[in-house]
Protein backbone atom coordinates (compact mmCIF):
# COMPACT_ATOMS: atom_id res chain seq x y z
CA UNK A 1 69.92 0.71 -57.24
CA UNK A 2 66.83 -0.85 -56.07
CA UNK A 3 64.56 2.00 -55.59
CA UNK A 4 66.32 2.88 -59.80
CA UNK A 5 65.00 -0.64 -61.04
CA UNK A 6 61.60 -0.15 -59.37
CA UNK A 7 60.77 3.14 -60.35
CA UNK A 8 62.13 1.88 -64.11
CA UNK A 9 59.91 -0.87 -63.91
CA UNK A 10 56.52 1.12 -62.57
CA UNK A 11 57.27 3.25 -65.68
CA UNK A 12 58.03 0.48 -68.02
CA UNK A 13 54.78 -1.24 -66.88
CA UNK A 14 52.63 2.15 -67.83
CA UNK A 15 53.86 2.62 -71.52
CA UNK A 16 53.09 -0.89 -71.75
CA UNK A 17 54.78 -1.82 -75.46
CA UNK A 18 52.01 -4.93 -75.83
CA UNK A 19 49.59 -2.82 -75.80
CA UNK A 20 51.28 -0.18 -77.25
CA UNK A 21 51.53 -2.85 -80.58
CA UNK A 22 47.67 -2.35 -80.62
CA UNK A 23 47.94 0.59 -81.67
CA UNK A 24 50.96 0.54 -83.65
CA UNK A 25 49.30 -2.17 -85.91
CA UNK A 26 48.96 -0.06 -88.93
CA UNK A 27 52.49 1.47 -89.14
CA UNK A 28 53.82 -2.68 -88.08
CA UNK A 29 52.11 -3.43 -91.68
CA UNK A 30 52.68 -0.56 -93.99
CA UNK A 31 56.50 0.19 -92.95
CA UNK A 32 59.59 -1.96 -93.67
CA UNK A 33 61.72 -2.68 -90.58
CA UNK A 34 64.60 0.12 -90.80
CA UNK A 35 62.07 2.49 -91.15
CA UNK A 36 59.87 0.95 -88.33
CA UNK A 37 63.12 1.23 -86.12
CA UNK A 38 63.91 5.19 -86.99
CA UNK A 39 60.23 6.34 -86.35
CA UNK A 40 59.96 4.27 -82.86
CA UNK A 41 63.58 5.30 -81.58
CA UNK A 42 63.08 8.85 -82.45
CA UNK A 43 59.69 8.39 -80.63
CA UNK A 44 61.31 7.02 -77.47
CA UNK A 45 63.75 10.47 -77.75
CA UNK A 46 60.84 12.84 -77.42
CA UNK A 47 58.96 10.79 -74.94
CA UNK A 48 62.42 10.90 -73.09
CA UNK A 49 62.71 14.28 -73.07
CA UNK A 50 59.28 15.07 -72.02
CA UNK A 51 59.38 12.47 -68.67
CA UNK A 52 62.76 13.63 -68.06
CA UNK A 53 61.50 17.09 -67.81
CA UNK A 54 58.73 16.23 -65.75
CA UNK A 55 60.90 14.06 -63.72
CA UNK A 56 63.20 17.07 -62.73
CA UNK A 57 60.70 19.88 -62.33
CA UNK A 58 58.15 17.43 -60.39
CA UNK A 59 55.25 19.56 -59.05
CA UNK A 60 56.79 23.00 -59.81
CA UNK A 61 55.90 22.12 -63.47
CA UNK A 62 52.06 22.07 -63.05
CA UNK A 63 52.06 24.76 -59.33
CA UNK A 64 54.05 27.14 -60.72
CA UNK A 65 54.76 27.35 -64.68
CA UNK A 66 51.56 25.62 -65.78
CA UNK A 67 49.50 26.83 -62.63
CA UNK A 68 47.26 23.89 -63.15
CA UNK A 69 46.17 20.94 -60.83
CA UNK A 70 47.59 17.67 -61.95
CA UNK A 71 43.71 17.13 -61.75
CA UNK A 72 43.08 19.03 -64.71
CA UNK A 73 45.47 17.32 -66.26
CA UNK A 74 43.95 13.73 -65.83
CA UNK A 75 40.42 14.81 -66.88
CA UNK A 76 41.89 16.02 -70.21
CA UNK A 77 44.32 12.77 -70.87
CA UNK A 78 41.23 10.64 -69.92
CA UNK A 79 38.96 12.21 -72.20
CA UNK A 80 41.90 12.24 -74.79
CA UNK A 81 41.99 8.18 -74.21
CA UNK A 82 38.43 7.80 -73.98
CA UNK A 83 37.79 9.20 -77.77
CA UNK A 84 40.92 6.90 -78.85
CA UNK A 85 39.00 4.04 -77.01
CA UNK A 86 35.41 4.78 -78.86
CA UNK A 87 36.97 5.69 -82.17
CA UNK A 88 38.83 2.01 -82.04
CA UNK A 89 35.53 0.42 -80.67
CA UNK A 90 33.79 1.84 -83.51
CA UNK A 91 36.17 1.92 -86.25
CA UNK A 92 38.93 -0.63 -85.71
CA UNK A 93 42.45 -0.15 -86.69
CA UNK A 94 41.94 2.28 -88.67
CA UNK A 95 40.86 4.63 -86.39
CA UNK A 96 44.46 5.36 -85.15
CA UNK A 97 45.47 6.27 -88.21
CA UNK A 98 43.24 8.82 -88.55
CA UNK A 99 43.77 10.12 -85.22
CA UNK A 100 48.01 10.12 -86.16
CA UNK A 101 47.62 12.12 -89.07
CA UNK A 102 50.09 12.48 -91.36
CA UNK A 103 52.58 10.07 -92.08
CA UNK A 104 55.76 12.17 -91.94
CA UNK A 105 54.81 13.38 -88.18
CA UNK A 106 54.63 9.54 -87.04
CA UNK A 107 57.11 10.00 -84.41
CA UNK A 108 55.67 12.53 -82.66
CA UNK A 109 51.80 11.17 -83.24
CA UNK A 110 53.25 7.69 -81.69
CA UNK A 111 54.83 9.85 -78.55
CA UNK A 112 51.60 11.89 -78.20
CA UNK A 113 49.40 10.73 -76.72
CA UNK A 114 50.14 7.28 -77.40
CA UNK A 115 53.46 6.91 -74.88
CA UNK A 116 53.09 9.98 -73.36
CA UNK A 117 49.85 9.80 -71.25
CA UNK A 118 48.46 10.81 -67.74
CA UNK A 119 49.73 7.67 -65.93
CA UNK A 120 53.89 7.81 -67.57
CA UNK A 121 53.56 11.59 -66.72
CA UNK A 122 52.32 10.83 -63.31
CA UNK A 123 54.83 7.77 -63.53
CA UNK A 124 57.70 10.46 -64.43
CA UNK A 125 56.86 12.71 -61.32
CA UNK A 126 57.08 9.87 -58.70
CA UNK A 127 60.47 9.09 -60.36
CA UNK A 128 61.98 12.37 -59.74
CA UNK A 129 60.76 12.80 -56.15
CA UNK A 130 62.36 9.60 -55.23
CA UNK A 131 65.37 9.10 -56.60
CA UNK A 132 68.07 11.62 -57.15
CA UNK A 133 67.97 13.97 -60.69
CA UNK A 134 70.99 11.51 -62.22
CA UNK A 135 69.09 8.62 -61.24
CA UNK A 136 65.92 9.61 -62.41
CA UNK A 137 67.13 10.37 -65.60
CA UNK A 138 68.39 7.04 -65.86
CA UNK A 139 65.21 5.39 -64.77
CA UNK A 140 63.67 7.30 -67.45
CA UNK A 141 65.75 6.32 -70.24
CA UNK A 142 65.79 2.67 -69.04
CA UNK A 143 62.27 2.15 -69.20
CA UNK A 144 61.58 3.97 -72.19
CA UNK A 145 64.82 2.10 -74.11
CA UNK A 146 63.42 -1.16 -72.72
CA UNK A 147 60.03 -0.37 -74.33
CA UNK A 148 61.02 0.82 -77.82
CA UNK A 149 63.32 -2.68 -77.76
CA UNK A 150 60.23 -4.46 -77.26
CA UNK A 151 57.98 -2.59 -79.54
CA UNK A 152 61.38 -3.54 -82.33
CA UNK A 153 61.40 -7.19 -81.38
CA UNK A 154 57.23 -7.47 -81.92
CA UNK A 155 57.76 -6.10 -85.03
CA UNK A 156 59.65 -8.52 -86.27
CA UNK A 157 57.39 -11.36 -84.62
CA UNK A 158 55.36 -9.72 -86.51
CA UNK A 159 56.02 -9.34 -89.93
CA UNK A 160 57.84 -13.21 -89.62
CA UNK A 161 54.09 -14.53 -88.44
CA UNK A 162 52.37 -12.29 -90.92
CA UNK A 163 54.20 -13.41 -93.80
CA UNK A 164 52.84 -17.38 -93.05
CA UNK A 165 49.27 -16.66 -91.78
CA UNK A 166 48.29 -13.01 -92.89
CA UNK A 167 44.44 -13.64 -92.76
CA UNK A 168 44.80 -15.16 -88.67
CA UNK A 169 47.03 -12.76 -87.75
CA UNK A 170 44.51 -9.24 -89.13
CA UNK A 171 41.50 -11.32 -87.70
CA UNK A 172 43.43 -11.49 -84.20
CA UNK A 173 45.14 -7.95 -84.26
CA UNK A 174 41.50 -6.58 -84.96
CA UNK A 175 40.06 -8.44 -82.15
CA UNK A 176 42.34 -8.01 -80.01
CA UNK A 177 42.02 -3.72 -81.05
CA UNK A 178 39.13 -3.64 -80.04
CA UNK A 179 38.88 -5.60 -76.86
CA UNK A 180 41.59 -3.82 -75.65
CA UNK A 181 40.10 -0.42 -76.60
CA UNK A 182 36.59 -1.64 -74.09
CA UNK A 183 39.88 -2.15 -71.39
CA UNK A 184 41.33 1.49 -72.38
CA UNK A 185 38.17 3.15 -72.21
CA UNK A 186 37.58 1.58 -69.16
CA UNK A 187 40.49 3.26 -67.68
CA UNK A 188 39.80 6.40 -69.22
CA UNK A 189 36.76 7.32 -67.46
CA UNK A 190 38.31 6.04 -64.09
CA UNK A 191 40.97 8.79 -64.69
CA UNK A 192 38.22 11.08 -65.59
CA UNK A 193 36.73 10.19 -62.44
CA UNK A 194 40.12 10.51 -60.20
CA UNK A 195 40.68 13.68 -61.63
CA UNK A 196 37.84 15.20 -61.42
CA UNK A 197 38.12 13.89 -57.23
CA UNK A 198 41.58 15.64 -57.07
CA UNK A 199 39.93 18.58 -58.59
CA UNK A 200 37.10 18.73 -56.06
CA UNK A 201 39.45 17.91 -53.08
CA UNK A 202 41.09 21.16 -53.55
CA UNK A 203 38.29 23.76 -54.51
């Protein structure tokens, strides 16, 4: 149960739903609460699915289906994170939803690449090589339920803070956007950099 809770928790910790708001901040404003709740839930389904996968196949799923180093695969998510990071340090809020596209594909813009990342996939992996393929599952699910809870309950911080200070609460969620995209791009080019060493390691 322990090593369940801990490997919940390291996953948890990655999709990070507090900074996952940052992003968020544009579909928190435009969409009533219901709706908020359908998009985010079926979200949390797909990225589910995906770390569940990834949990059960482990290393088999980049060796031997994708035949690609996990390397390769941190390069691309970092540069994927880096142009997030320079279109919200350049752009603000407003960047992300040009980057999401399309309203009606929210879900799946808000699971890719916003939950589902380099460091949850990595996350995913560790979870299914040490716990059993029940358990893992369940780590999975935990973590990602506990994060679309807390995504739910911000949104209604949110909108009941919004409604008595609008002006304080843009001016913060726009500073905030774009301090925290210097942080993400930060990280970005140290996965860039890690990959690119787990790359060269190998060749």
């Amino acid at each position: 149960m322990s090593d369940l809770i801990k490997t919940s928790a390291l996953l948890f910790i990655l999709l990070n739903p507090f900074l996952l708001v940052v992003y968020m901040i544009d579909v928190f404003a435009k969409l009533p609460p219901e709706t908020f709740r359908s998009v985010v839930f079926r979200a949390g389904i797909i990225s589910s699915l995906v770390f569940v996968a990834v949990a059960l196949l482990g290393d088999v799923l980049f060796r031997d289906i994708l035949q690609a180093q996990f390397a390769s695969f941190e390069v691309f998510g970092g540069i994927v994170f880096l142009l997030i990071a320079l279109r919200f340090v350049f752009d603000g809020n407003s960047a992300i939803a040009a980057l999401r596209g399309d309203s009606q594909h929210l879900a799946g813009a808000i699971a890719m690449p916003v939950m589902i990342g380099p460091g949850t996939i990595g996350a995913s992996i560790v979870i299914g090589k040490r716990l059993s393929p029940f358990n893992a599952v369940m780590a999975v699910i935990l973590a990602v339920m506990a994060s679309v809870m807390v995504i739910i309950a911000l949104k209604y911080l949110h909108d009941y803070v919004r409604e008595r200070n609008e002006k304080l609460v843009d001016r913060y969620i726009e500073t905030a956007g774009r301090v925290t995209a210097l942080v993400v791009g930060t990280f970005a080019i140290e996965m860039i950099m890690r990959g690119l060493k787990g790359w060269l390691a190998v060749v």
